[in-house]
Structures are given as structure tokens and as C-alpha cells.
Protein backbone atom coordinates (compact mmCIF):
# COMPACT_ATOMS: atom_id res chain seq x y z
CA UNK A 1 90.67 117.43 103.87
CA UNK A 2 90.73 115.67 106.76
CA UNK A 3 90.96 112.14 105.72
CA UNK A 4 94.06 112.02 105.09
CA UNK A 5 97.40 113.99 106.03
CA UNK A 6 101.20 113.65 104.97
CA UNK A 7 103.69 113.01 107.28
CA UNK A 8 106.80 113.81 105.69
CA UNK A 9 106.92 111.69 101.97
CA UNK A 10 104.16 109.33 103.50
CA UNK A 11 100.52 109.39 103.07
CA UNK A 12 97.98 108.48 105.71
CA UNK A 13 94.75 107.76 104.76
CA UNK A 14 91.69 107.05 106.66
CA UNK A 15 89.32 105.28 104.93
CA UNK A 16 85.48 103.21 105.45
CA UNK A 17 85.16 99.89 103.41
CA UNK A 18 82.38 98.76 101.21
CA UNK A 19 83.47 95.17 100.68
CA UNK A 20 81.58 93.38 98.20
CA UNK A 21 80.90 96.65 95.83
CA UNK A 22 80.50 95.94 91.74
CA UNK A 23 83.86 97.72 91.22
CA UNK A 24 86.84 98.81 92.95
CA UNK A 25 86.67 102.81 93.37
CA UNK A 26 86.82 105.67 95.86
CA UNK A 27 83.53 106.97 96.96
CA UNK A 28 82.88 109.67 98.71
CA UNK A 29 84.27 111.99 102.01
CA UNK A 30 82.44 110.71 104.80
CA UNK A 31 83.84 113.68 107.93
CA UNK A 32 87.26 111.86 108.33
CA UNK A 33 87.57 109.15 105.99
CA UNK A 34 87.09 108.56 102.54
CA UNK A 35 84.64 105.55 101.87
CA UNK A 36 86.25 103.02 99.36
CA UNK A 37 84.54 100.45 97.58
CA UNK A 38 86.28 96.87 96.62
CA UNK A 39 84.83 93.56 95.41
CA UNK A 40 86.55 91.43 97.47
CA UNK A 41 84.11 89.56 100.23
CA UNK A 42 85.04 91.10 103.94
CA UNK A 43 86.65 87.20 105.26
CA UNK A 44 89.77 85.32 105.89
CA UNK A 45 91.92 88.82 105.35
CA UNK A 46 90.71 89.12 101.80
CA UNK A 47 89.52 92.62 102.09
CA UNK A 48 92.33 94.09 103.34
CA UNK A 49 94.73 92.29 101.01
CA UNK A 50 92.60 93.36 97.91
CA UNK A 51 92.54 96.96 99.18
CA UNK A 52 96.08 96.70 99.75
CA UNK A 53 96.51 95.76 95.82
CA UNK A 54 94.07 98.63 94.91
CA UNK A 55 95.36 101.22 97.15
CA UNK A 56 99.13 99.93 95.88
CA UNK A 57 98.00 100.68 92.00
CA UNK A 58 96.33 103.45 92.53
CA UNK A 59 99.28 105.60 93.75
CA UNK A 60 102.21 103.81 91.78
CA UNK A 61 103.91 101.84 94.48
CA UNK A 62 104.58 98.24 95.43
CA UNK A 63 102.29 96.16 98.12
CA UNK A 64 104.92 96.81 100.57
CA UNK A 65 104.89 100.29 100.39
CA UNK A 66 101.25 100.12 101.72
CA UNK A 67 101.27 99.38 105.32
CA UNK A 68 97.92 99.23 107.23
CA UNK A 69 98.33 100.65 110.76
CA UNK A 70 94.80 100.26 112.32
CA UNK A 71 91.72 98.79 111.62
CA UNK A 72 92.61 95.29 110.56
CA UNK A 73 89.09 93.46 111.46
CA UNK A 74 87.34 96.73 111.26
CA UNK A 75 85.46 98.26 108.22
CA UNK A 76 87.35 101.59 109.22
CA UNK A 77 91.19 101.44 108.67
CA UNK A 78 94.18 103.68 108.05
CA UNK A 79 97.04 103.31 105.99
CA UNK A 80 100.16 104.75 105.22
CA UNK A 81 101.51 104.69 102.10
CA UNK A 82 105.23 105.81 101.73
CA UNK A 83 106.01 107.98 98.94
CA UNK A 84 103.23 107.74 96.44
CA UNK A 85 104.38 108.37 93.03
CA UNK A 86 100.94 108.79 91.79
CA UNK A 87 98.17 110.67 93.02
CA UNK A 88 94.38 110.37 92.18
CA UNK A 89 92.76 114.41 91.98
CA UNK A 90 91.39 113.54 95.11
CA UNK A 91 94.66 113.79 97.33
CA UNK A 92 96.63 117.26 97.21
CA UNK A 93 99.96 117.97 97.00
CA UNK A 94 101.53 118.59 100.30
């Protein structure tokens, strides 16, 4: 899939928010990102820290292991998440 790609142990993930959703989830592919929906409102850096938290429990690692590298005031973003320990069916295997 192309919305995301390992680089080594990291993950990079390019994803489209939904800010405001009724529950934090992943939605569907959209071409090269994966559309994620959060609750948190899309101000003051909310957003991105909730989907920092979400992204951070979804695969098993700490807040600091998820490290958004573009996209900060956008609604499309990519992280990299270093050496997931968990990952949903979604994501492959490298």
C-alpha cells in the first residue's frame, strides 16, 4: 500500500484527518494516505497532539516515538513512528 512505507525499523505513514469525528479510528485508503478520524477539534495544536496519543497507542510506543514530519497546520500529515511494537491488520510486515 502506498500510504505508508518502512524505512528501516521506522514507519511512515501518510495520513488525511477528520478532526471532530464521534470516535477515534482509521478509516479508509484514500490513493496515498489513510484517512483517520479523531475527536479532538482541529485548533491551538490539539489535533495533532490527540493524533499523536492515538497513533502512540495504537502501535505500542511512547508519544516520543511518534514524530510528525510534515503537515503540521494541514489536514494531510506524515509521521514516522520508530519501531512500532504493535501493528493494527492494516499495516504489513516489512
Amino acid at each position: 500500500m502506498s500510504w505508508y512505507h518502512w524505512e528501516g525499523a521506522d514507519l511512515l505513514l501518510r495520513v488525511r484527518v477528520q478532526p471532530r469525528a464521534s470516535c477515534d479510528e482509521f478509516a479508509e485508503a484514500l490513493g496515498d494516505q489513510l484517512k483517520v478520524r479523531i475527536t479532538a477539534p482541529p485548533v491551538e495544536g490539539k489535533a495533532n497532539s490527540h493524533l499523536i496519543r492515538f497513533l502512540a497507542k495504537t502501535f505500542g510506543v511512547p508519544k516520543a516515538q511518534v514524530l510528525l514530519e510534515a503537515g503540521a497546520n494541514s489536514r494531510n500529515k506524515q509521521f514516522r513512528i520508530t519501531a512500532p511494537r504493535v501493528l493494527p491488520p492494516s499495516v504489513a510486515s516489512p
